[in-house]
C-alpha atoms as a PDB file:
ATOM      1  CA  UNK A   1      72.673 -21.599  20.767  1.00  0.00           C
ATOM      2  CA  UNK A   2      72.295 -21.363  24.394  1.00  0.00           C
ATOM      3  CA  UNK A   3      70.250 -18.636  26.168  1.00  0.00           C
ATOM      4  CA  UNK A   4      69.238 -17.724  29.851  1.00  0.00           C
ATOM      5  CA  UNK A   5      65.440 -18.436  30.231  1.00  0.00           C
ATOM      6  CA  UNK A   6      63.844 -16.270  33.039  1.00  0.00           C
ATOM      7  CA  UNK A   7      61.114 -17.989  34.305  1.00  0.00           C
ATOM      8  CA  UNK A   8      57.054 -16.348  33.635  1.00  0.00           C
ATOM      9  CA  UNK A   9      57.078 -13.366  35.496  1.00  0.00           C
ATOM     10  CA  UNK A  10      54.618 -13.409  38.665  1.00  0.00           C
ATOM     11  CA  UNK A  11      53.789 -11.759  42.027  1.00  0.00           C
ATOM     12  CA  UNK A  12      55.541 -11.805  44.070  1.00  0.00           C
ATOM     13  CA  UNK A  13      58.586  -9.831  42.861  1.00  0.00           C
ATOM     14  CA  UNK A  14      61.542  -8.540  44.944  1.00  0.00           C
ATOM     15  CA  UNK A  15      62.185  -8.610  48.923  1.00  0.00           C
ATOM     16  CA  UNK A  16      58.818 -10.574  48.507  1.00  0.00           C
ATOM     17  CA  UNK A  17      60.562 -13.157  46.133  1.00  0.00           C
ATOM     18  CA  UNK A  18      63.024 -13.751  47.958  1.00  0.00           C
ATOM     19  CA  UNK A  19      61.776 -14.502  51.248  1.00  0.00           C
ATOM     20  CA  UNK A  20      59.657 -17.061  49.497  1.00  0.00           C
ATOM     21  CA  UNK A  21      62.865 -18.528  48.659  1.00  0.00           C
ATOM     22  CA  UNK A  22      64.524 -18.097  52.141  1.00  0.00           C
ATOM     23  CA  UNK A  23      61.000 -19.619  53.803  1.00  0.00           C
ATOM     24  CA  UNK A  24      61.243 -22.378  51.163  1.00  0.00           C
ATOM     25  CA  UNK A  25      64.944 -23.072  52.181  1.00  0.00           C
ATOM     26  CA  UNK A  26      64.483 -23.053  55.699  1.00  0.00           C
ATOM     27  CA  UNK A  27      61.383 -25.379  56.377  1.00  0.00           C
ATOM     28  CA  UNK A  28      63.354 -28.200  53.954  1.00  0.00           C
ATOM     29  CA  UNK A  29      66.716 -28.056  55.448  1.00  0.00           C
ATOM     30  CA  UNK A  30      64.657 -27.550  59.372  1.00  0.00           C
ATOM     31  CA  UNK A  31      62.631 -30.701  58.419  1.00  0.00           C
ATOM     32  CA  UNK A  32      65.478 -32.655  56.710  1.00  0.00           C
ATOM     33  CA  UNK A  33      68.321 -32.355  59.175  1.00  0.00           C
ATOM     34  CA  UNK A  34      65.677 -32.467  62.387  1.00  0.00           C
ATOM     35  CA  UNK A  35      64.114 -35.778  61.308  1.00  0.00           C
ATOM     36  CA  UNK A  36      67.781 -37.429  60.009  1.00  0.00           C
ATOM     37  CA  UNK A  37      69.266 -36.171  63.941  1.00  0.00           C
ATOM     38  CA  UNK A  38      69.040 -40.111  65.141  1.00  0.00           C
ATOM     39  CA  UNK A  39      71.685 -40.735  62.076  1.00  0.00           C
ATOM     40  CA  UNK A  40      73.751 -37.109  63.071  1.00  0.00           C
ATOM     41  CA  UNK A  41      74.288 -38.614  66.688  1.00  0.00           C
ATOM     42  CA  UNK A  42      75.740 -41.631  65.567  1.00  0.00           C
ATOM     43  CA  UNK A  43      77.587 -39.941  63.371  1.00  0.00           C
ATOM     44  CA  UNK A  44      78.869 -37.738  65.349  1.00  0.00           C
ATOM     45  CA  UNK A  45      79.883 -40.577  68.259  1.00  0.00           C
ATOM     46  CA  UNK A  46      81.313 -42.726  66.062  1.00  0.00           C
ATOM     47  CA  UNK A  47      84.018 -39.289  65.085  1.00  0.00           C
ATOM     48  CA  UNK A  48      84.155 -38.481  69.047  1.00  0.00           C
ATOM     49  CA  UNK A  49      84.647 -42.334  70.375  1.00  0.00           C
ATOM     50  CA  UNK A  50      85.541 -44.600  68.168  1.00  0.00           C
ATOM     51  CA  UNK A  51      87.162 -47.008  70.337  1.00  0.00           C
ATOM     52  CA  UNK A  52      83.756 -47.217  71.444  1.00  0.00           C
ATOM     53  CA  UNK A  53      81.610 -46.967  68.612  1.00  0.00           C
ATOM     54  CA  UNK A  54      84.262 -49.070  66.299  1.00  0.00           C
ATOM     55  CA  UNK A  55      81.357 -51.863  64.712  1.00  0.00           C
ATOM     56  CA  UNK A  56      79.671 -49.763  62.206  1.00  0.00           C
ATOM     57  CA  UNK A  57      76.441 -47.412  61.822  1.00  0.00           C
ATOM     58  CA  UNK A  58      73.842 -50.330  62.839  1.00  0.00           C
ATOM     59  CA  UNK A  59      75.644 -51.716  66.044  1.00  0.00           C
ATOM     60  CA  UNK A  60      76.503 -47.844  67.047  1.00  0.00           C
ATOM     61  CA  UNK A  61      72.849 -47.345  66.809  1.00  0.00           C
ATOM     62  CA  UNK A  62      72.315 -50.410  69.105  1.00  0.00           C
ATOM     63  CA  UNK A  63      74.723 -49.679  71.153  1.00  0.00           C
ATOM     64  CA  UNK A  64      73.319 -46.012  72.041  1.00  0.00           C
ATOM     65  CA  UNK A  65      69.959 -47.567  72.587  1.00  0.00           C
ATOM     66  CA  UNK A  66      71.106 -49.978  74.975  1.00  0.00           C
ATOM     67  CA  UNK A  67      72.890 -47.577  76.620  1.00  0.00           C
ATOM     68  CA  UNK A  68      71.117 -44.344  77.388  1.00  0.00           C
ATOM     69  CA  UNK A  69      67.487 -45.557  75.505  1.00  0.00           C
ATOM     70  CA  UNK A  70      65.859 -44.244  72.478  1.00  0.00           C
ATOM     71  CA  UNK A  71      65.399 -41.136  73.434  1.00  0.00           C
ATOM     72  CA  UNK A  72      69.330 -40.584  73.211  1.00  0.00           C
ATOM     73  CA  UNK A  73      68.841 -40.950  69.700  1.00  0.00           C
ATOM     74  CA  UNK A  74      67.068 -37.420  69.310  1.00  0.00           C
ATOM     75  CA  UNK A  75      69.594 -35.692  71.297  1.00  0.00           C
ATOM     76  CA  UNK A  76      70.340 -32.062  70.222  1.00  0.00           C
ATOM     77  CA  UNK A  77      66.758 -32.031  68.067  1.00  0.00           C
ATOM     78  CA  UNK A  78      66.017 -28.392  69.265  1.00  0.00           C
ATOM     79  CA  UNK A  79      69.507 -27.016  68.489  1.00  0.00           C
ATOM     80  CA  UNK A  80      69.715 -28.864  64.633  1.00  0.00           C
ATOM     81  CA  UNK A  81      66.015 -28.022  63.494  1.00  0.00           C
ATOM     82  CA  UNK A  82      66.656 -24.401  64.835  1.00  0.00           C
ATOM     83  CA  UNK A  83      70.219 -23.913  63.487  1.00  0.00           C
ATOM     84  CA  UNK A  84      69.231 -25.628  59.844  1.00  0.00           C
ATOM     85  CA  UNK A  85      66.107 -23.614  59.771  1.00  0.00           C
ATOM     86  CA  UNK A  86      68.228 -20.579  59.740  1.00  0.00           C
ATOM     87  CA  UNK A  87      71.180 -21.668  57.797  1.00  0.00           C
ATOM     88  CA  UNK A  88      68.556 -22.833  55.398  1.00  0.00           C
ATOM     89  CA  UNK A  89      66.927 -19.642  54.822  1.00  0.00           C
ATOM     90  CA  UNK A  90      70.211 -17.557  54.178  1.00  0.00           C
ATOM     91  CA  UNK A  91      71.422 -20.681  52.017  1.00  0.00           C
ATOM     92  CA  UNK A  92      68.785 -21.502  49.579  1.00  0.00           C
ATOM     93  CA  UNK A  93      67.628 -17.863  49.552  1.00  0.00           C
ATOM     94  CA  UNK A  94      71.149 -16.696  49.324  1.00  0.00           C
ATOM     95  CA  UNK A  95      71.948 -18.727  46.760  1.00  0.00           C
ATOM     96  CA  UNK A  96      68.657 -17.455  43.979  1.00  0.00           C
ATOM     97  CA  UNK A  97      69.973 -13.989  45.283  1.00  0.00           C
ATOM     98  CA  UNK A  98      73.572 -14.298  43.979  1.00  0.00           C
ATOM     99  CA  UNK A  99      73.046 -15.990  41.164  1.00  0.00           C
ATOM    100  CA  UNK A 100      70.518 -13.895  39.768  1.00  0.00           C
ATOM    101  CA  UNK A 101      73.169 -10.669  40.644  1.00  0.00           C
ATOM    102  CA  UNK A 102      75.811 -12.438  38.923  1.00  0.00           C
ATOM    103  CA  UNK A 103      73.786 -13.110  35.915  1.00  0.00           C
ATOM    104  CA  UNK A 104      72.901  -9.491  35.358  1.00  0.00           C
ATOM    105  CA  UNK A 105      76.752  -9.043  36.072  1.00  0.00           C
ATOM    106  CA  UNK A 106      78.482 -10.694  33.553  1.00  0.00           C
ATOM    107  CA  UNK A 107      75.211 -11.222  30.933  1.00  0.00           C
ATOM    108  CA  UNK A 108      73.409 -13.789  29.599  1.00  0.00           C
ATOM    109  CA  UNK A 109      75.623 -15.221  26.991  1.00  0.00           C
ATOM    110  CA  UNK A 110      78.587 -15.174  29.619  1.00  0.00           C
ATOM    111  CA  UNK A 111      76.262 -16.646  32.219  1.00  0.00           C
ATOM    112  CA  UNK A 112      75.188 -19.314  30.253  1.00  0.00           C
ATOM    113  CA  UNK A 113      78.710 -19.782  28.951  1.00  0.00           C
ATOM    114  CA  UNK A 114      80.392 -19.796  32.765  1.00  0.00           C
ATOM    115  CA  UNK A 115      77.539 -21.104  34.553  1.00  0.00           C
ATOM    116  CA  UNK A 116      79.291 -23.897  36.601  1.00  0.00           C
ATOM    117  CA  UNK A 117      81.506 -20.808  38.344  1.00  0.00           C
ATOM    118  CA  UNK A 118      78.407 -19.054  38.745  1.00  0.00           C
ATOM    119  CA  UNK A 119      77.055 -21.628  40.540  1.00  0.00           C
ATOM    120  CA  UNK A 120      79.780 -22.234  42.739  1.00  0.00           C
ATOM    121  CA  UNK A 121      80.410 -18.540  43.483  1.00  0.00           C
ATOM    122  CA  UNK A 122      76.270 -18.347  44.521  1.00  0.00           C
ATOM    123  CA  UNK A 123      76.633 -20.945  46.561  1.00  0.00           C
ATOM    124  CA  UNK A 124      79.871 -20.252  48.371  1.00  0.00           C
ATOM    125  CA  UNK A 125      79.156 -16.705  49.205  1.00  0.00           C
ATOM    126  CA  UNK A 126      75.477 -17.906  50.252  1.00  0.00           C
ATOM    127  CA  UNK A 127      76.963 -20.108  52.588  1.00  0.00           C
ATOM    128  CA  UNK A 128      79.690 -18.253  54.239  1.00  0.00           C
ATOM    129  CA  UNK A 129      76.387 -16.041  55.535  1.00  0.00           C
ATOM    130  CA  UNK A 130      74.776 -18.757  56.403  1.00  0.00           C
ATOM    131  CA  UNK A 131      77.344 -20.907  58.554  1.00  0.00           C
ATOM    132  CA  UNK A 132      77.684 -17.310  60.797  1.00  0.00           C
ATOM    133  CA  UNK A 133      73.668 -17.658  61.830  1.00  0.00           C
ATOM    134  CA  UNK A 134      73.776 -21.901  62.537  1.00  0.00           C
ATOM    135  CA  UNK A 135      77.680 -21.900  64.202  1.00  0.00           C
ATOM    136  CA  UNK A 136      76.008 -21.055  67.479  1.00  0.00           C
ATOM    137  CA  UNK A 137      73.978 -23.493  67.315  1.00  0.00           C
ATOM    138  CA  UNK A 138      75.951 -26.267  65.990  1.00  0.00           C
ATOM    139  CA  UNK A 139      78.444 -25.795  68.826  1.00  0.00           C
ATOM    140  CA  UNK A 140      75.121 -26.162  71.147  1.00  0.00           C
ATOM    141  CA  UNK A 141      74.112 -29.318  69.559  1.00  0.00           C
ATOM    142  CA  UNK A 142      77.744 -31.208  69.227  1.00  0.00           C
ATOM    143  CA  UNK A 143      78.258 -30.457  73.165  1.00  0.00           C
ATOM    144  CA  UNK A 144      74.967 -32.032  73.622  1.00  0.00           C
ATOM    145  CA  UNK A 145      75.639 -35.061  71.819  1.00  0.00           C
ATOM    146  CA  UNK A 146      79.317 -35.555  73.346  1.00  0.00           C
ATOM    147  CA  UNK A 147      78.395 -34.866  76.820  1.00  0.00           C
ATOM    148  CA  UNK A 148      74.515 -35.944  77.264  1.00  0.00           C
ATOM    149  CA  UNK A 149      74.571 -34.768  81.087  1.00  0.00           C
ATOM    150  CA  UNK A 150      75.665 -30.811  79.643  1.00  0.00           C
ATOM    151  CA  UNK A 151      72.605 -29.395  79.674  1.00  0.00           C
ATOM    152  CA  UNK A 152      68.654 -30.885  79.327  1.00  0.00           C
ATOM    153  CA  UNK A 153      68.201 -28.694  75.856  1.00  0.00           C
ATOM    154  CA  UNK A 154      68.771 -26.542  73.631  1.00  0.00           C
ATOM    155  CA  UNK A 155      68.249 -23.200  75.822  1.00  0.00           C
ATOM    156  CA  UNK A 156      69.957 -24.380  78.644  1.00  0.00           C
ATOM    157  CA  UNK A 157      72.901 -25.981  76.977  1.00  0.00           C
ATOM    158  CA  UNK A 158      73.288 -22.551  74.610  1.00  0.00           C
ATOM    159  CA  UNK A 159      73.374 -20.265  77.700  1.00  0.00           C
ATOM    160  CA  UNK A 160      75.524 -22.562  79.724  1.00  0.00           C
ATOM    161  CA  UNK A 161      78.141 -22.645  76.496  1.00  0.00           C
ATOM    162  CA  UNK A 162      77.298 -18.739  76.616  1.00  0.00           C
ATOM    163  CA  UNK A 163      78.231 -18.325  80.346  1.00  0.00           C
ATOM    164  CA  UNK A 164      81.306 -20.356  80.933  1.00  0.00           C
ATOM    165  CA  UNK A 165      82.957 -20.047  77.174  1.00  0.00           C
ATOM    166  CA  UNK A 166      81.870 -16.598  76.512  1.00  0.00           C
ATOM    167  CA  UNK A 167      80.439 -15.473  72.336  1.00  0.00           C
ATOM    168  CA  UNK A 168      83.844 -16.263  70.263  1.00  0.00           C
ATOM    169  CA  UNK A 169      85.553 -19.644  72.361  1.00  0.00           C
ATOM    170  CA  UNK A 170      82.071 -20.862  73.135  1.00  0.00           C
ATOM    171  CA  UNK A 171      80.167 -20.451  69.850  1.00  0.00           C
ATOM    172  CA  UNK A 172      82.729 -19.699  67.405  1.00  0.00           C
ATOM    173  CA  UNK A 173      85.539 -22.009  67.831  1.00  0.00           C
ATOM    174  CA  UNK A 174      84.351 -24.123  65.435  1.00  0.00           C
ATOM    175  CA  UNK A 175      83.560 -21.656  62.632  1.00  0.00           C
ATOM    176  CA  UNK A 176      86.748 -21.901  60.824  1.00  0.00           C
ATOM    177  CA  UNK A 177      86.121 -25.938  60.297  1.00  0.00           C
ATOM    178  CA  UNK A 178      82.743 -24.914  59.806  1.00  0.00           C
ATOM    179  CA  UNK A 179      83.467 -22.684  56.905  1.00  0.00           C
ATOM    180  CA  UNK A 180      85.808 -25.568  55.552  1.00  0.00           C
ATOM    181  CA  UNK A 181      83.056 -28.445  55.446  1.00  0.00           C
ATOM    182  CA  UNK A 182      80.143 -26.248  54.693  1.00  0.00           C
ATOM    183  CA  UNK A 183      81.459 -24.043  51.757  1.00  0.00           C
ATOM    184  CA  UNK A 184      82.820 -27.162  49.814  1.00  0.00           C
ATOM    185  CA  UNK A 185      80.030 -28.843  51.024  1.00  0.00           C
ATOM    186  CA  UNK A 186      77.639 -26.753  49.578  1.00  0.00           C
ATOM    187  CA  UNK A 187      79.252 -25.855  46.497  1.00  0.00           C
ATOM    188  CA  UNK A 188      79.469 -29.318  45.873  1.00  0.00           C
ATOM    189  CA  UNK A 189      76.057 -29.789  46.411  1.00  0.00           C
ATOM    190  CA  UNK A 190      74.391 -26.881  44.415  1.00  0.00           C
ATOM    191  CA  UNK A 191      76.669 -27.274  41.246  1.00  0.00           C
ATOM    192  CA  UNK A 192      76.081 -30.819  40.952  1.00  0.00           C
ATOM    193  CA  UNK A 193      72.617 -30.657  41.365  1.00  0.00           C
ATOM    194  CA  UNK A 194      72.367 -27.904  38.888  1.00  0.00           C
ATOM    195  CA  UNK A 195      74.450 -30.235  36.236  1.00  0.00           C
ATOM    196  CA  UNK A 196      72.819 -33.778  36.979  1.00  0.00           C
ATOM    197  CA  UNK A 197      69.346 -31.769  36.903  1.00  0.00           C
ATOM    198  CA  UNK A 198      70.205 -30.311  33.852  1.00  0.00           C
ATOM    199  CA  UNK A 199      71.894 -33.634  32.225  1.00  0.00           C
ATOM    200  CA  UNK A 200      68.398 -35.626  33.176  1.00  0.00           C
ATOM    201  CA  UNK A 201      66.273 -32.923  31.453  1.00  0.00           C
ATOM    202  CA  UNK A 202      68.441 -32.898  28.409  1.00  0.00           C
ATOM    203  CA  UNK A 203      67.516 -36.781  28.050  1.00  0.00           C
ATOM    204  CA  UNK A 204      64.003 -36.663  29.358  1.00  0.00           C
ATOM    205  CA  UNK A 205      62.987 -33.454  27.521  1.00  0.00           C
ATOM    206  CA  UNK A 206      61.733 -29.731  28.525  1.00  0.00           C
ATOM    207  CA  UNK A 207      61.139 -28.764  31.956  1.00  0.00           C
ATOM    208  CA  UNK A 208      57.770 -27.035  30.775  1.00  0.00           C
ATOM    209  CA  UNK A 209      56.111 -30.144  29.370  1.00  0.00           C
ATOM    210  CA  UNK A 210      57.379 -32.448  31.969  1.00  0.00           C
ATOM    211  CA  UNK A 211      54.168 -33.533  35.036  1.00  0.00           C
ATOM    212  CA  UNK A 212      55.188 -32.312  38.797  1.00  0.00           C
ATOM    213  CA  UNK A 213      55.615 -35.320  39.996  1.00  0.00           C
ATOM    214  CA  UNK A 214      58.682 -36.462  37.498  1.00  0.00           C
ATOM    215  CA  UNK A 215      60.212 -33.007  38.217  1.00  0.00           C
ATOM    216  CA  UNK A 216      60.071 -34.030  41.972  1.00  0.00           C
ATOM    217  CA  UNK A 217      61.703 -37.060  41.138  1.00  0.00           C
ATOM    218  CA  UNK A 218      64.043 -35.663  39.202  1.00  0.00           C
ATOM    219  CA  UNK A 219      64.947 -32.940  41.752  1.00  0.00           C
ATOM    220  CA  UNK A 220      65.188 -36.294  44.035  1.00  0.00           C
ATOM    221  CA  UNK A 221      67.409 -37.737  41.864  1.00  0.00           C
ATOM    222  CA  UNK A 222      69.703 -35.344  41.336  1.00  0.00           C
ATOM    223  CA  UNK A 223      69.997 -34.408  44.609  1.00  0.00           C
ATOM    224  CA  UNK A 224      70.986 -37.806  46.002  1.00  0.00           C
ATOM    225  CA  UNK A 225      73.750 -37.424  43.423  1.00  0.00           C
ATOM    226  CA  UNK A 226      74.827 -34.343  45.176  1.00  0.00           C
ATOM    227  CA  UNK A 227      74.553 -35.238  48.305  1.00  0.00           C
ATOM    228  CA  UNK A 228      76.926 -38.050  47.844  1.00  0.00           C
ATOM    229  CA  UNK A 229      79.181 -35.955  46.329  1.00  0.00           C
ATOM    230  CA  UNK A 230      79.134 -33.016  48.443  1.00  0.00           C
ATOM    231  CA  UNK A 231      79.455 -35.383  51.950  1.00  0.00           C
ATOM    232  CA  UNK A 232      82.645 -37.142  50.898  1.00  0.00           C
ATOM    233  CA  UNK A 233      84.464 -33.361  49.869  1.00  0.00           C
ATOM    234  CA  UNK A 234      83.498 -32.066  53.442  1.00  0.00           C
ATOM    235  CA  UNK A 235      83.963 -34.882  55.654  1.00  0.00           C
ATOM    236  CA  UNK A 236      87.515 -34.447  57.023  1.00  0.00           C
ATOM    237  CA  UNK A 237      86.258 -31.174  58.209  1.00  0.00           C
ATOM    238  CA  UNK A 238      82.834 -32.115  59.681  1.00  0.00           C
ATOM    239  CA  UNK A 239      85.572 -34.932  61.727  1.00  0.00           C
ATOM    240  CA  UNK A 240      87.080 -31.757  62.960  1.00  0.00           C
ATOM    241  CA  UNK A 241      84.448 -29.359  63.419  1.00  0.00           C
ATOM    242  CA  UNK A 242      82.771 -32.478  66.032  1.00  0.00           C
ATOM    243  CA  UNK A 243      86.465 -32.258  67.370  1.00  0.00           C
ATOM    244  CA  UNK A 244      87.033 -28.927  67.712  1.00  0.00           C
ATOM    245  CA  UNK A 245      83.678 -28.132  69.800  1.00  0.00           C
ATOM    246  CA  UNK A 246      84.204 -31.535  71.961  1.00  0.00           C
ATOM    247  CA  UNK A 247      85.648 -29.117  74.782  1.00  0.00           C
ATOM    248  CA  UNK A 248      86.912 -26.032  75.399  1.00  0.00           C
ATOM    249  CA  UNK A 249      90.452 -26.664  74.519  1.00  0.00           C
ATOM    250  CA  UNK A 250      93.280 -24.071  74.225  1.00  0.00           C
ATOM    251  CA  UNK A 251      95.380 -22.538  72.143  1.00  0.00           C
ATOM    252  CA  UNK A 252      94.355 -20.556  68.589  1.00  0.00           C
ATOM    253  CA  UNK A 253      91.698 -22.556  66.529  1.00  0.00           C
ATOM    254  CA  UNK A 254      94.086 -23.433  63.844  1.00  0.00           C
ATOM    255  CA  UNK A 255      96.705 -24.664  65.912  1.00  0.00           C
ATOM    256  CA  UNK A 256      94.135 -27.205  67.525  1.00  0.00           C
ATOM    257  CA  UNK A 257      93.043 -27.913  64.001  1.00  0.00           C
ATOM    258  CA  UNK A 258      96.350 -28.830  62.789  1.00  0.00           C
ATOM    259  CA  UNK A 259      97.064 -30.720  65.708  1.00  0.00           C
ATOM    260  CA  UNK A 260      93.666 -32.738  65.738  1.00  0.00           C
ATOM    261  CA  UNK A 261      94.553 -33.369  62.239  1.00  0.00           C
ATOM    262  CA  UNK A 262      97.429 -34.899  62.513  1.00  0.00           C
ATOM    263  CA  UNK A 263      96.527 -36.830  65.328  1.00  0.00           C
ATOM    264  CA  UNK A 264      93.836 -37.936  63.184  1.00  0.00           C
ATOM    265  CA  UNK A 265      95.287 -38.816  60.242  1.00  0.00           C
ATOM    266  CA  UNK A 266      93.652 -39.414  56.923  1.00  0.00           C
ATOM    267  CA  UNK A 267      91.758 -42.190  58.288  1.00  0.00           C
ATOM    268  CA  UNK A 268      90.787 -40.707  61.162  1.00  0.00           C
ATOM    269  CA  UNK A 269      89.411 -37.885  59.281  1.00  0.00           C
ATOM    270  CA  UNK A 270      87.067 -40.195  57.535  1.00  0.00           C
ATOM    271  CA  UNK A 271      85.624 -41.625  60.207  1.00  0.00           C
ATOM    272  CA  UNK A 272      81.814 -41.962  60.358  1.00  0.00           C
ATOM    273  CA  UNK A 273      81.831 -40.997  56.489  1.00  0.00           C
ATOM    274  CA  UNK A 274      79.742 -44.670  56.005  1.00  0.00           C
ATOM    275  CA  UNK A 275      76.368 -42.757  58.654  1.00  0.00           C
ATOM    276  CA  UNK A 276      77.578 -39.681  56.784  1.00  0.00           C
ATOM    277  CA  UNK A 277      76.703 -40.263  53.396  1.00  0.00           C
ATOM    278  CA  UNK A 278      73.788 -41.973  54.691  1.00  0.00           C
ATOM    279  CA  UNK A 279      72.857 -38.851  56.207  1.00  0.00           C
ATOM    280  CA  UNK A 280      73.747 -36.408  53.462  1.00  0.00           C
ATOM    281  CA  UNK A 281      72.857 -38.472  50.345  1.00  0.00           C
ATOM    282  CA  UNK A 282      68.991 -38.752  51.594  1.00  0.00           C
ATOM    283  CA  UNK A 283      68.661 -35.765  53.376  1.00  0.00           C
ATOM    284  CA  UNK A 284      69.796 -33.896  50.042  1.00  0.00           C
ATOM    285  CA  UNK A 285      67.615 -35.313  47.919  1.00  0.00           C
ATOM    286  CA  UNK A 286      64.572 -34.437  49.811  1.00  0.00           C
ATOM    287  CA  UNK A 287      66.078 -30.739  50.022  1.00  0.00           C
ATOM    288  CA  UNK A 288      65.809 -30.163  47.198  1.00  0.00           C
ATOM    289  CA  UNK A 289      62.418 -32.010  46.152  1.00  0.00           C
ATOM    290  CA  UNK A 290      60.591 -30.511  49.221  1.00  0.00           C
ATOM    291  CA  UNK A 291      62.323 -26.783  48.256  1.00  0.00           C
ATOM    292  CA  UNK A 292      60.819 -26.590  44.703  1.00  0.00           C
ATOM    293  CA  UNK A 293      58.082 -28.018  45.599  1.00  0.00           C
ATOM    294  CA  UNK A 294      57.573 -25.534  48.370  1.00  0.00           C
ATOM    295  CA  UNK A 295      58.604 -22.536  45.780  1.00  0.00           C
ATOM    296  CA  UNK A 296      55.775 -23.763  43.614  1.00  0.00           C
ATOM    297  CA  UNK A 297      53.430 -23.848  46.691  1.00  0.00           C
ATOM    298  CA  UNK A 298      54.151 -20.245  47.577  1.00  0.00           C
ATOM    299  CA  UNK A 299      54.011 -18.657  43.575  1.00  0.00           C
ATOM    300  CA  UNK A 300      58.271 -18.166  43.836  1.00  0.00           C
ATOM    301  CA  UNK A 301      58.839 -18.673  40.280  1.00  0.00           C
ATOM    302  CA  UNK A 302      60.023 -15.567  39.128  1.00  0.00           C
ATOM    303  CA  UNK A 303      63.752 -16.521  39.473  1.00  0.00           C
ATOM    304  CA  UNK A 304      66.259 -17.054  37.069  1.00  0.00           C
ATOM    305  CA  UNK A 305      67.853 -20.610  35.611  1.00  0.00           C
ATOM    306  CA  UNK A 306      70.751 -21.023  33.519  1.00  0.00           C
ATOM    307  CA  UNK A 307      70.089 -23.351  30.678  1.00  0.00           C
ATOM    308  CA  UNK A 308      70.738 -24.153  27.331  1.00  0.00           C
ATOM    309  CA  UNK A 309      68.227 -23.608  24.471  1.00  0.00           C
END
């Protein structure tokens, strides 16, 4: 018989709760996506040049060394820690906010019965709110990377983007690919992590008699499952959204989308996908590890899971 097992009741409760959850969100995906940026620029070169950065993720990575130093290798830091710190916030803390409202929707026996939609719904909505606080940003960091002599950082480079593209081209160009690799992305990533999680605890035994540290490697775990996952679903769109925010362009965002992707091509779409789920696999799995451990830290248990008895 299954059942929906609301976790021992403690302060904090409410708005409190939940900003726990949105701090909790933030710092990991800040941390994780700020100290991973050396992999996101060659990433992100190897989608905007790759007649130049055609030999793989190790020679790209010499290759950018040799050519503008090491230092090249943490451009757009500011812009990525800032713009995952937010999006990380309205994500995580999103997500424990939907899924709790659904669940006192559509009940517990429905919940536990439709969980895998619930999950996905969470997530999706969570995300759309998020992707609206880090597109700015995002924009601001892929300019940087393409065009190192744009701006010194992330203030300058944001109010030059601000001055000669204006809010919507400058900013906002790119939120329509955005939405399209994020939202599958992180649907992906939160409903496979909530069914590998819950297939390794079926096999290993209760969550409540289990020591922290083989929860954090199981939260580890089971997000480097995700994150594998979840990277090859969004990639042709994070090919696009580096694209798309390249330069200015013209024309209605979908029409350069289409266009870029047919240029493109499926292979082209999957370029830098190797770096990518590099990128994504690790930085996943430490998302998640360093969130609940972070929830712990800061007394956030009082949300709600969706497991069977």
């Amino acid at each position: 018989m299954s059942t929906i097992q609301q976790q021992a009741t403690v302060a904090p409760t409410g708005a409190s709760l939940y900003a726990r959850f949105a701090l909790a969100g933030a710092i990991c995906c800040g941390v994780t996506h700020g100290a991973l940026t050396p992999v996101d620029v060659v990433k992100t070169r190897i989608q905007l040049e790759p007649t130049v950065y055609n030999k793989g993720m190790v020679a790209s990575f010499r290759q950018v060394v040799k050519a503008e130093g090491a230092g090249a290798l943490m451009t757009g830091f500011g812009p990525t820690f800032a713009g995952y710190f937010l999006q990380g916030a309205f994500k995580f803390g999103g997500y424990e906010f939907w899924k709790k409202t659904f669940i006192e929707a559509v009940g517990q026996e429905n919940a536990v019965n439709n969980r895998t939609a619930i999950y996905l719904a969470s997530s999706g909505i969570a995300e759309f709110f998020a992707d609206v606080a880090l597109c700015p940003l995002e924009a601001t960091r892929i300019r940087l990377v393409s065009q190192p002599t744009f701006a010194t950082g992330l203030v300058s480079g944001f109010a030059r983007i601000l001055k000669e593209d204006g809010v919507m081209r400058g900013f906002y160009s790119g939120f329509g690919p955005i939405l399209f690799k994020q939202i599958p992305y992180t649907m992906a990533k939160f409903v496979v992590f909530e069914r590998a999680s819950e297939a390794i605890l079926d096999s290993v035994g209760p969550k409540e008699k289990l020591s922290s540290g083989t929860l954090t490697s199981i939260n580890l775990g089971s997000g480097l499952i995700a994150g594998v996952a979840a990277a090859i679903v969004s990639q042709p769109a994070d090919t696009l959204l580096s694209k798309i925010n390249k330069t200015s362009g013209s024309g209605s965002v979908m029409s350069r989308l289409m266009g870029l992707a047919g240029e493109l091509g499926v292979r082209g779409l999957f370029l830098g996908l190797g770096p990518r789920i590099v990128m994504v696999g690790t930085l996943t799995a430490f998302q998640f590890a360093i969130y609940n451990d972070i929830k712990k830290a800061l007394g956030a248990t009082g949300g709600f899971e969706i497991k069977k008895a």
